[in-house]
N, C-alpha and C. Protein backbone atom coordinates (compact mmCIF):
# COMPACT_ATOMS: atom_id res chain seq x y z
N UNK A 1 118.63 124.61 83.66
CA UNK A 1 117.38 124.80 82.94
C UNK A 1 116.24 124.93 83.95
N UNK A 2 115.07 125.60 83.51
CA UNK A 2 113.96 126.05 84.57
C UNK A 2 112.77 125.69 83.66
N UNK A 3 112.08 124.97 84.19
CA UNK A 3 110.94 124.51 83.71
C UNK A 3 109.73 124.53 84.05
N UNK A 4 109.37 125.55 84.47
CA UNK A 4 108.26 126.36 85.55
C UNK A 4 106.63 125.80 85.72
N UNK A 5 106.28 125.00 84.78
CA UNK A 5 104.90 124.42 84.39
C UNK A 5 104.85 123.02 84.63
N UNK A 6 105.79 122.26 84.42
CA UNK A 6 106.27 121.09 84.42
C UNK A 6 107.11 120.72 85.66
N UNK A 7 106.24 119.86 86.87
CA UNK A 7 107.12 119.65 88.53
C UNK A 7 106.90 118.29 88.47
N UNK A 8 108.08 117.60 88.11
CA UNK A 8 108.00 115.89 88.22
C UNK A 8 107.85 115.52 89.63
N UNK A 9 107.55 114.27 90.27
CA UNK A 9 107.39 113.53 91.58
C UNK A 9 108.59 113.06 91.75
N UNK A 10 109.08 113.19 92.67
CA UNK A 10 110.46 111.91 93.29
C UNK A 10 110.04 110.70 93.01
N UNK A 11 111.59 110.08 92.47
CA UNK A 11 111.47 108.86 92.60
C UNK A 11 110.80 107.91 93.79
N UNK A 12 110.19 107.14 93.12
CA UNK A 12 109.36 106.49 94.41
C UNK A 12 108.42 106.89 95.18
N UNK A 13 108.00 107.64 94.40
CA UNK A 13 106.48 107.83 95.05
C UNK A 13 105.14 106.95 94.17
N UNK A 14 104.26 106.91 94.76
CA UNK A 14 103.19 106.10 94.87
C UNK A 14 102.60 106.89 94.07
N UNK A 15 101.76 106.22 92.40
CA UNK A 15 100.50 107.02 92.26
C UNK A 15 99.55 106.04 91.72
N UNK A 16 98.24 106.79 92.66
CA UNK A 16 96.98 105.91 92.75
C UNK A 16 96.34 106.33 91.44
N UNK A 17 96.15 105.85 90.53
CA UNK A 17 95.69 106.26 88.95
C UNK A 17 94.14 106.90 89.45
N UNK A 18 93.80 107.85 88.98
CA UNK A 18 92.18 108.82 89.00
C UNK A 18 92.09 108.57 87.72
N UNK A 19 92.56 108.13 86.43
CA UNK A 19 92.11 107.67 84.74
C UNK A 19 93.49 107.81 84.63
N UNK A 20 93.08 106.46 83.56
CA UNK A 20 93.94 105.87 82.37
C UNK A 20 93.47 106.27 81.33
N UNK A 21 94.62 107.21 80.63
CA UNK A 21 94.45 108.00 79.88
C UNK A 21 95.59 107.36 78.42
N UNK A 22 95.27 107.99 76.95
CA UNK A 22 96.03 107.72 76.27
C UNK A 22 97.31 108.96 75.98
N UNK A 23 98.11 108.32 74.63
CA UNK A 23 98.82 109.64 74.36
C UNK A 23 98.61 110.78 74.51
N UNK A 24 97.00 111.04 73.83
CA UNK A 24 96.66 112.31 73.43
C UNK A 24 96.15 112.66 74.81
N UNK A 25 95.91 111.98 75.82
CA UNK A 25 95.55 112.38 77.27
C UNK A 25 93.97 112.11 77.03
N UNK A 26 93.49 111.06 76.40
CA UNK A 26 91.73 111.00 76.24
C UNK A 26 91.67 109.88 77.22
N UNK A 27 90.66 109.26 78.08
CA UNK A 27 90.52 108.39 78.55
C UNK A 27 89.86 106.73 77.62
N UNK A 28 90.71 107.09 77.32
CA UNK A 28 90.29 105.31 75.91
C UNK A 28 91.24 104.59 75.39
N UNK A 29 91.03 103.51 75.62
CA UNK A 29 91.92 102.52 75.30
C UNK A 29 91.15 102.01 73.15
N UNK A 30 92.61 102.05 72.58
CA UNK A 30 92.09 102.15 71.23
C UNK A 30 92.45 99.98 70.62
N UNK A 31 92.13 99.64 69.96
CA UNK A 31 92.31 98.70 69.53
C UNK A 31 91.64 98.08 68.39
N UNK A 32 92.46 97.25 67.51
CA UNK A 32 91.87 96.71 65.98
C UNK A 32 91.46 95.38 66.29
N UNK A 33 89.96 95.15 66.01
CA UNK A 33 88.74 94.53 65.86
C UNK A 33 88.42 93.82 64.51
N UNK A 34 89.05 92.80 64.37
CA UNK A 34 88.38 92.06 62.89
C UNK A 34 89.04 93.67 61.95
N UNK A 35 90.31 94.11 61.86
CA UNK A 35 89.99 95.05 60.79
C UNK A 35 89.83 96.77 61.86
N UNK A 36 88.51 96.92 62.41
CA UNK A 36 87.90 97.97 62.81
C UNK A 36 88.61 98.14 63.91
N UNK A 37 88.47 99.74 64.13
CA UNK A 37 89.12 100.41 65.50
C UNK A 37 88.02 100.36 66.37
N UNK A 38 88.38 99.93 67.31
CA UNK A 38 86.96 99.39 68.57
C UNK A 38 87.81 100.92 69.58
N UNK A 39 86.66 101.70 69.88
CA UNK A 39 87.48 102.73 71.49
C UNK A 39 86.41 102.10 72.41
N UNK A 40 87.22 102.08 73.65
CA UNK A 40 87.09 101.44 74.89
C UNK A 40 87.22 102.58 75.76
N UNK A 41 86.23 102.42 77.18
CA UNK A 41 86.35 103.46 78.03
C UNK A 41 87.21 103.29 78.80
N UNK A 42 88.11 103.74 79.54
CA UNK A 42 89.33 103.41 80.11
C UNK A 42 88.71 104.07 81.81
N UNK A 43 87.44 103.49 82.49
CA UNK A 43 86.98 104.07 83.48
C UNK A 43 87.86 103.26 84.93
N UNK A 44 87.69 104.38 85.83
CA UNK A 44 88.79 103.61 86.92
C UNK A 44 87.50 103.76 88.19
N UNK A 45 87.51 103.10 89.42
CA UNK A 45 86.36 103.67 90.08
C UNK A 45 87.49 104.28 91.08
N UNK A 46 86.58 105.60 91.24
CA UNK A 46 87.02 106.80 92.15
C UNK A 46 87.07 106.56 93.57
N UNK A 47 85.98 105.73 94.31
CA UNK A 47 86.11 105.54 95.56
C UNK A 47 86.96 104.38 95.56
N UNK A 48 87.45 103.28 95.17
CA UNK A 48 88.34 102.69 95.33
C UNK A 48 90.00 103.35 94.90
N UNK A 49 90.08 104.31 94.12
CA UNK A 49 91.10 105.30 94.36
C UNK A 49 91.12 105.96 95.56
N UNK A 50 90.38 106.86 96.33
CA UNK A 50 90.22 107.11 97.59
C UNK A 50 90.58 106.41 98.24
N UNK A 51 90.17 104.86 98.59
CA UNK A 51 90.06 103.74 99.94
C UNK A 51 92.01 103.81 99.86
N UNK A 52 92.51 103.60 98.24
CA UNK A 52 94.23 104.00 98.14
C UNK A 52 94.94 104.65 99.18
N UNK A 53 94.19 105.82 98.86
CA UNK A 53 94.69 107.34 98.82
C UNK A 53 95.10 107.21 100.63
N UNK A 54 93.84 106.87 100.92
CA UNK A 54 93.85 106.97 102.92
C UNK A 54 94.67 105.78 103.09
N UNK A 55 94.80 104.33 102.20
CA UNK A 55 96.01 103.63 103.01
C UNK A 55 96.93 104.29 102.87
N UNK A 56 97.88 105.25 102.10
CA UNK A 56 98.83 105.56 101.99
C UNK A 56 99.83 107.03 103.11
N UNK A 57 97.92 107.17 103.25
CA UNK A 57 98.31 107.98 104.36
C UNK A 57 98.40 107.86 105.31
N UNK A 58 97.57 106.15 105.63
CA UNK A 58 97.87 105.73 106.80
C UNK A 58 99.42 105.27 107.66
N UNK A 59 99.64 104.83 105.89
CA UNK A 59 101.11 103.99 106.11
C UNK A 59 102.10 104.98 106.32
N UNK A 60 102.14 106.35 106.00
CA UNK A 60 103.12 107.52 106.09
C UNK A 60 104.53 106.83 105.28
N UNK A 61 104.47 105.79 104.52
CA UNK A 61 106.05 105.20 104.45
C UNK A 61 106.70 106.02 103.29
N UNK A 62 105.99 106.43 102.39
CA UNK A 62 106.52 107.01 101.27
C UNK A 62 105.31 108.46 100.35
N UNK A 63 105.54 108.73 99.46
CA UNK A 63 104.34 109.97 99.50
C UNK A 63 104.01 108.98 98.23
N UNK A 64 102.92 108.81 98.19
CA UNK A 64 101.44 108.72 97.42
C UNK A 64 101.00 109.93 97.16
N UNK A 65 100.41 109.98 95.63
CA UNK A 65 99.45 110.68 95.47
C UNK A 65 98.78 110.34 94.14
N UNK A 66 97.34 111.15 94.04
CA UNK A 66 96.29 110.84 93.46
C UNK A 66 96.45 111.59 91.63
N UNK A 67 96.52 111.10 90.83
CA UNK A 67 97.01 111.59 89.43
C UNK A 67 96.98 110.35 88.21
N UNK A 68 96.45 111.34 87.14
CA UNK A 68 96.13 110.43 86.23
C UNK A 68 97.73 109.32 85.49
N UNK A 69 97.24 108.36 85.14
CA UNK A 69 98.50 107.34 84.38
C UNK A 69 98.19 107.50 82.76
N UNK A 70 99.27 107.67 82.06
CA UNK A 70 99.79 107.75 80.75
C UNK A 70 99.78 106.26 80.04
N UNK A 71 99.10 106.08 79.14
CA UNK A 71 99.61 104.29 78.95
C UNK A 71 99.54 104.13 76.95
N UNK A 72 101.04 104.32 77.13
CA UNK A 72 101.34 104.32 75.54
C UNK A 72 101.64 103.13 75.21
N UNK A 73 102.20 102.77 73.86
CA UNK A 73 102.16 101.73 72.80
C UNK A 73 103.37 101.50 73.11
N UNK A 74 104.60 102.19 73.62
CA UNK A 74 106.17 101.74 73.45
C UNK A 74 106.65 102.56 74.19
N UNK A 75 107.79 101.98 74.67
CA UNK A 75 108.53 103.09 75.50
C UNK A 75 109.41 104.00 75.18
N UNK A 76 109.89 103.94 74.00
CA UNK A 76 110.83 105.60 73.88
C UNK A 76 109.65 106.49 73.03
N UNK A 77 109.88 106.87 71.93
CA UNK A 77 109.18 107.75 71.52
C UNK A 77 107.55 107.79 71.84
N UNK A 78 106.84 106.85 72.22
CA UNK A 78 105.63 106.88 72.63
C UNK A 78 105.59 107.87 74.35
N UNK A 79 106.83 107.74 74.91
CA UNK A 79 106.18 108.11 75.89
C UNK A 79 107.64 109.70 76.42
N UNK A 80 107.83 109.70 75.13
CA UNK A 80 108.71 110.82 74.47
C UNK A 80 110.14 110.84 75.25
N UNK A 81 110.73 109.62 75.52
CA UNK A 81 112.12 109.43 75.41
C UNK A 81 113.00 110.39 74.43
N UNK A 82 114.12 110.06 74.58
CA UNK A 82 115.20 110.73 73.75
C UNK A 82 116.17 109.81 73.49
N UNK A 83 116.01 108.81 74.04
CA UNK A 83 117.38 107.52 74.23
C UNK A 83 116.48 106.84 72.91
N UNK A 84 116.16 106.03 72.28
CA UNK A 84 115.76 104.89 71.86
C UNK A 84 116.66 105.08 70.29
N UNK A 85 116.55 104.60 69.72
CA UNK A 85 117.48 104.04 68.43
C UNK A 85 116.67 105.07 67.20
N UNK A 86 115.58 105.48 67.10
CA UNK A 86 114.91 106.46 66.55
C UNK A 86 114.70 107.57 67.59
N UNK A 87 114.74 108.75 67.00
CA UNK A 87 113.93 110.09 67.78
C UNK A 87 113.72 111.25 66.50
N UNK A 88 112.66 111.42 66.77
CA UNK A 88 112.12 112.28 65.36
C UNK A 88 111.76 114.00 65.95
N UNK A 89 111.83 114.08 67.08
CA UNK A 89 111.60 115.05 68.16
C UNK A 89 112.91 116.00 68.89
N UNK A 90 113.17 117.00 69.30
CA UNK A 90 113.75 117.72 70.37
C UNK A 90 113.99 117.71 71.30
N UNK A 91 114.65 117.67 72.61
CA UNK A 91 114.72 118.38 73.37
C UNK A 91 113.30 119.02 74.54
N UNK A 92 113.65 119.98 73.09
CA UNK A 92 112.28 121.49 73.61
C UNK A 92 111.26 120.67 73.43
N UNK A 93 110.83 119.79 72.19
CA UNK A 93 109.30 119.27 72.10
C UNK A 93 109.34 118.57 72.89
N UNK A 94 110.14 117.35 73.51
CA UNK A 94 109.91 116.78 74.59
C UNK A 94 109.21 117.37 75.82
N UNK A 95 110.08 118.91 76.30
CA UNK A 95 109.74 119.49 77.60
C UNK A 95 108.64 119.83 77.38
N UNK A 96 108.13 120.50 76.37
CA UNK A 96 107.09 120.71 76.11
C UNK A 96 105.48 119.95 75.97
N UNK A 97 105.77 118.72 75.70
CA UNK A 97 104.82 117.45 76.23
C UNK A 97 104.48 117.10 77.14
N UNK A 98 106.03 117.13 78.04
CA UNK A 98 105.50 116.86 79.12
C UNK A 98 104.87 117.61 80.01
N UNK A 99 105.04 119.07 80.39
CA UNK A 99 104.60 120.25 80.36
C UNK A 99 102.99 119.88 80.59
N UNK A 100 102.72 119.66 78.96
CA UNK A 100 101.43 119.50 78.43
C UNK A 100 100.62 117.97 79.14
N UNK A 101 101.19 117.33 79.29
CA UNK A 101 100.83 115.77 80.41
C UNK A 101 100.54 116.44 81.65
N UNK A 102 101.59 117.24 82.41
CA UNK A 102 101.41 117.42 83.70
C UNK A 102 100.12 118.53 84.10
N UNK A 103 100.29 119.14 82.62
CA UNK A 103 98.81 120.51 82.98
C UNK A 103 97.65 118.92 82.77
N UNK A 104 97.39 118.08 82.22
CA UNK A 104 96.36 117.47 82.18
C UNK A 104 96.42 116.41 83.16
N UNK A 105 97.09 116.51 84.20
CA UNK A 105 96.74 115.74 85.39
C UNK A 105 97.88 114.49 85.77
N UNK A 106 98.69 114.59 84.46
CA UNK A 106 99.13 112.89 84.45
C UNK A 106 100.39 112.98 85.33
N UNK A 107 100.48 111.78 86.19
CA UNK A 107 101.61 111.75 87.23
C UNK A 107 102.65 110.87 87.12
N UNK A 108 102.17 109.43 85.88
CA UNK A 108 103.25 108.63 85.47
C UNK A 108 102.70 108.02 84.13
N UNK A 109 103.47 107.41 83.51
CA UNK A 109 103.58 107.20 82.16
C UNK A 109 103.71 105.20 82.32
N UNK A 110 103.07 104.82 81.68
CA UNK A 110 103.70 103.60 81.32
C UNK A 110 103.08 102.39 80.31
N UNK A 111 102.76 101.35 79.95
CA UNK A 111 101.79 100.95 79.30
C UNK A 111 101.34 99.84 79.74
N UNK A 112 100.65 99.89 80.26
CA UNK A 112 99.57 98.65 80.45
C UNK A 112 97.98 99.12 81.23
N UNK A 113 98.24 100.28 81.59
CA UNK A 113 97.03 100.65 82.48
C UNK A 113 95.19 100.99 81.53
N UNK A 114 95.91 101.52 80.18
CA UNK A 114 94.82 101.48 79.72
C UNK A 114 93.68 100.04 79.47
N UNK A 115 94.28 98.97 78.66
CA UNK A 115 93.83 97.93 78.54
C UNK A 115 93.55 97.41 79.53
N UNK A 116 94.30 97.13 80.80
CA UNK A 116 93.57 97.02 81.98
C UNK A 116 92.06 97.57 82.30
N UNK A 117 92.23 98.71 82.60
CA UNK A 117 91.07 99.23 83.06
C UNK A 117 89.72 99.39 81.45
N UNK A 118 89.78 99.11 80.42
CA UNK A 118 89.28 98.80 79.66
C UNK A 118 88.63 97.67 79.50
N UNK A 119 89.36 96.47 79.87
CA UNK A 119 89.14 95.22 79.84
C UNK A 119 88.03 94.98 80.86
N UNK A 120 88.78 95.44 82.38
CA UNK A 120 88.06 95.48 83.66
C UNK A 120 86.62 95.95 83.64
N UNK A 121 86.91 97.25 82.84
CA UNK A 121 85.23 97.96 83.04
C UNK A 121 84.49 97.23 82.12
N UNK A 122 84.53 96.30 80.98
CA UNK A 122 84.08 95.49 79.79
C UNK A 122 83.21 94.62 80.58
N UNK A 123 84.14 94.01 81.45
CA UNK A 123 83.68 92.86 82.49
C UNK A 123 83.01 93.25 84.01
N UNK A 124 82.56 94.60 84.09
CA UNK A 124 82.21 94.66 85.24
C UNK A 124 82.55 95.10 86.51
N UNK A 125 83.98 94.98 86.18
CA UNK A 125 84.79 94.58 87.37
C UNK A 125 85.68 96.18 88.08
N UNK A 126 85.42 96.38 88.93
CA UNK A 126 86.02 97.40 89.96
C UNK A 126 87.36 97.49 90.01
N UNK A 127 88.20 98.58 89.28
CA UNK A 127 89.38 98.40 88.74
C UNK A 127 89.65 99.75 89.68
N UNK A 128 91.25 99.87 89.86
CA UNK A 128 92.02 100.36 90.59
C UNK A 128 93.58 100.41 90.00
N UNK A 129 94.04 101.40 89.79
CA UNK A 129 95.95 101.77 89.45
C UNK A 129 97.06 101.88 90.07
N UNK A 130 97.96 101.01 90.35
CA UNK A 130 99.01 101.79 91.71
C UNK A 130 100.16 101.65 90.61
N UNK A 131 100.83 102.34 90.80
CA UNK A 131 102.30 102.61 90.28
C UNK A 131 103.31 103.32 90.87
N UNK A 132 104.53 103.10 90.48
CA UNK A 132 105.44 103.60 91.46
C UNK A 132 106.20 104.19 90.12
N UNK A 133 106.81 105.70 90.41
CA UNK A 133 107.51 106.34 89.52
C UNK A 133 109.36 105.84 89.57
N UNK A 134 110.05 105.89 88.92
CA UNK A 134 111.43 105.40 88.49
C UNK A 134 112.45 106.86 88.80
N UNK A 135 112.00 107.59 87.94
CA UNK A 135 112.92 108.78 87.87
C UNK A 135 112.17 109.83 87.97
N UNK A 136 112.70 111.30 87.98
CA UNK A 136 112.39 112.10 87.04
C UNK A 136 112.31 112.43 85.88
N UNK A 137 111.14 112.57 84.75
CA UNK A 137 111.80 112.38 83.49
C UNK A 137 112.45 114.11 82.99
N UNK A 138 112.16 115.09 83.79
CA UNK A 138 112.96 115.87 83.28
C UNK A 138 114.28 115.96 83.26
N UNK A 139 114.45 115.33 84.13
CA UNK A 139 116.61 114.73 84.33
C UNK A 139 117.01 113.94 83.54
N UNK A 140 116.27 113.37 82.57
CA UNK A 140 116.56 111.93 81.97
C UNK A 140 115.85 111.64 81.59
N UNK A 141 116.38 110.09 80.51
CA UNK A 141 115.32 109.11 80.43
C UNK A 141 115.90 107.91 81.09
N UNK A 142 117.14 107.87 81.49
CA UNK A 142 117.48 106.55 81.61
C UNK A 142 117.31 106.47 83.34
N UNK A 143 116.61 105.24 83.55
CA UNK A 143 117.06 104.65 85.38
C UNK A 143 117.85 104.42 85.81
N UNK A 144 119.00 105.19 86.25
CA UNK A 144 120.27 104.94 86.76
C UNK A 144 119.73 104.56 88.59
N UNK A 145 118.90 104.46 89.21
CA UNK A 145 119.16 103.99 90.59
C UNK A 145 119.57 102.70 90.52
N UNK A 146 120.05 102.20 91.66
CA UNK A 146 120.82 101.08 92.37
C UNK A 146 120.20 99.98 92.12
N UNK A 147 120.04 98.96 91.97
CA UNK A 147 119.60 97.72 92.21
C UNK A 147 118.57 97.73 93.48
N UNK A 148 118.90 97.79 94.70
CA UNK A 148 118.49 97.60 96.26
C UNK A 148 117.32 98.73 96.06
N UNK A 149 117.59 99.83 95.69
CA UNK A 149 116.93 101.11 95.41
C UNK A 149 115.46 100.73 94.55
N UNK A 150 115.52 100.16 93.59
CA UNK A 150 115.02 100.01 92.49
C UNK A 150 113.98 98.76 93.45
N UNK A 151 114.47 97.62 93.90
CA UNK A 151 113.79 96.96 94.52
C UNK A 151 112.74 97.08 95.64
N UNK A 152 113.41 98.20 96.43
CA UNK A 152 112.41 98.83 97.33
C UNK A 152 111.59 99.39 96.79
N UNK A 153 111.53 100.22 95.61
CA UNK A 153 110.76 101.20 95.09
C UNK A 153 109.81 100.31 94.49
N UNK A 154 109.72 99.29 93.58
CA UNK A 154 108.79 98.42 93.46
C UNK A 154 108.03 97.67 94.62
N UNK A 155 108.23 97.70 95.94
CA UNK A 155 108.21 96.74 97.47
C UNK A 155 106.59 97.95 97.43
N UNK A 156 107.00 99.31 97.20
CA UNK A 156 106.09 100.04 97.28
C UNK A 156 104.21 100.15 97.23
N UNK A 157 104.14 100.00 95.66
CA UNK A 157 102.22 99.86 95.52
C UNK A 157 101.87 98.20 96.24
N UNK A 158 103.17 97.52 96.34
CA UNK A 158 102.58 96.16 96.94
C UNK A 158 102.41 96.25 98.10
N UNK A 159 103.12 97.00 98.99
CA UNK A 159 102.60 97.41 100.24
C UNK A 159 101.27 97.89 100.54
N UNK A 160 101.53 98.78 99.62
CA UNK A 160 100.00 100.14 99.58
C UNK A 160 98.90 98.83 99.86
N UNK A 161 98.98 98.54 98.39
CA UNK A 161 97.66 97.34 97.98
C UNK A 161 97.40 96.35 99.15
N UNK A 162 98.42 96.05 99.98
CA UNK A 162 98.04 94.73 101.22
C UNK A 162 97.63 95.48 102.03
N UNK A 163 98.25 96.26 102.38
CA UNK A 163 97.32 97.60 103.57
C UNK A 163 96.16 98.14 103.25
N UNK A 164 95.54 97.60 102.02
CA UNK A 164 94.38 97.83 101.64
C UNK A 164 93.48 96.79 101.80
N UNK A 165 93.67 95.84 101.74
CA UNK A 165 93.29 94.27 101.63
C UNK A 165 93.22 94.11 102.79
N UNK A 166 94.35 94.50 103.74
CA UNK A 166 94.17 93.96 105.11
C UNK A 166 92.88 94.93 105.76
N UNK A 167 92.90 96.13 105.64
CA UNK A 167 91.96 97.05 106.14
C UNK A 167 90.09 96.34 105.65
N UNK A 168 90.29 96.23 104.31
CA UNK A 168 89.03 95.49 103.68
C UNK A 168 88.93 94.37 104.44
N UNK A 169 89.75 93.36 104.74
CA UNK A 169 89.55 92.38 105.69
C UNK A 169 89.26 92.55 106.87
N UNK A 170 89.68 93.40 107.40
CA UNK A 170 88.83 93.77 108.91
C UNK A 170 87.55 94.25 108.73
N UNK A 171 87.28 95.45 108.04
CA UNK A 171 86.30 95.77 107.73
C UNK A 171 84.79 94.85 107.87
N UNK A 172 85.44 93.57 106.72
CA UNK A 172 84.65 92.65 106.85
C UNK A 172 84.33 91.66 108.15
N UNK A 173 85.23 92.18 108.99
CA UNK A 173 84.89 91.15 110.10
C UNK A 173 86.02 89.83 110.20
N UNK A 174 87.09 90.02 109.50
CA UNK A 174 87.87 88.51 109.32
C UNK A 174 88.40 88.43 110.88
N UNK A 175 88.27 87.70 111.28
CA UNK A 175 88.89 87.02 112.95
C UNK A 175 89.89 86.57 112.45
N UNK A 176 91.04 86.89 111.72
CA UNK A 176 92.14 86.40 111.72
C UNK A 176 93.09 87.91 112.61
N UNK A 177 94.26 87.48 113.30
CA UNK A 177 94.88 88.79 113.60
C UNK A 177 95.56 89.02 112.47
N UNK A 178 95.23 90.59 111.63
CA UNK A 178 95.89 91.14 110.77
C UNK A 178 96.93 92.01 110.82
């Protein structure tokens, strides 16, 4: 099969979230309020995506890159599986979604990033995305890598993130050797 619009990332690559986005690809986190649908801005700050972007290039260990995150309600049909115990969908509509995700920027799928960065920007607070991709989802839905595999690949945004921390710590002047 050839899927010409639609180019998934290798497993294990790094992506620094640029917006947390929903299903429909809007940047808003949705939620019920006493009753009422409250929308939330799902804002990420851009130069702390950047400060990412250059640890990752510093570190050369794995490829990073800069692309929006998907953050649905469930994991099979929300984030258009084919495995889960219901599927009301295709095949073709699947490829075709995703297709439609990747023309709008998005580089991984998962759920928690919206409410995060919703919550974060509520409070003020300077929010940032790292995630590490599992598979390809055009090959699949299921994670067949290794155990050891799977573990390294998570070892990943935690790296990124301390090579960030440590750099911010010099920055600041810390006299500790980092």
């Amino acid at each position: 099969m050839h899927y010409p619009v639609f180019s998934c990332l290798e497993p294990g690559s790094v992506v620094v979230t640029r917006q947390a986005v929903d299903a429909s690809f809007k940047p808003v986190f949705e939620q019920m309020v006493l009753g009422k649908r409250v929308v939330h801005r799902t804002h990420l700050d851009e130069r702390l995506a950047q400060e990412l972007m250059q640890c990752g290039a510093d570190l050369r260990e794995f490829p990073t890159v800069l692309g929006n995150t998907m953050c649905t309600s469930d994991f099979y049909e929300g984030q258009g599986r084919l495995d889960g115990a219901l599927c009301s969908y295709s095949e073709k509509d699947k490829q075709e979604y995703l297709e439609a995700a990747h023309a709008a920027g998005i580089r991984n799928i998962e759920m928690e990033s919206s409410v995060l960065a919703a919550m974060c920007g509520a409070c003020g607070l300077q929010v940032a995305v790292v995630c590490v991709t599992l598979l390809n989802r055009l090959e699949g839905d299921q994670v067949n890598s290794p155990h050891e595999v799977l573990v390294e690949y998570q070892e990943r945004p935690q790296r990124l993130v301390g090579h960030f921390i440590k750099k911010r710590l010099a920055a600041a002047g810390n006299p500790r050797d980092l």
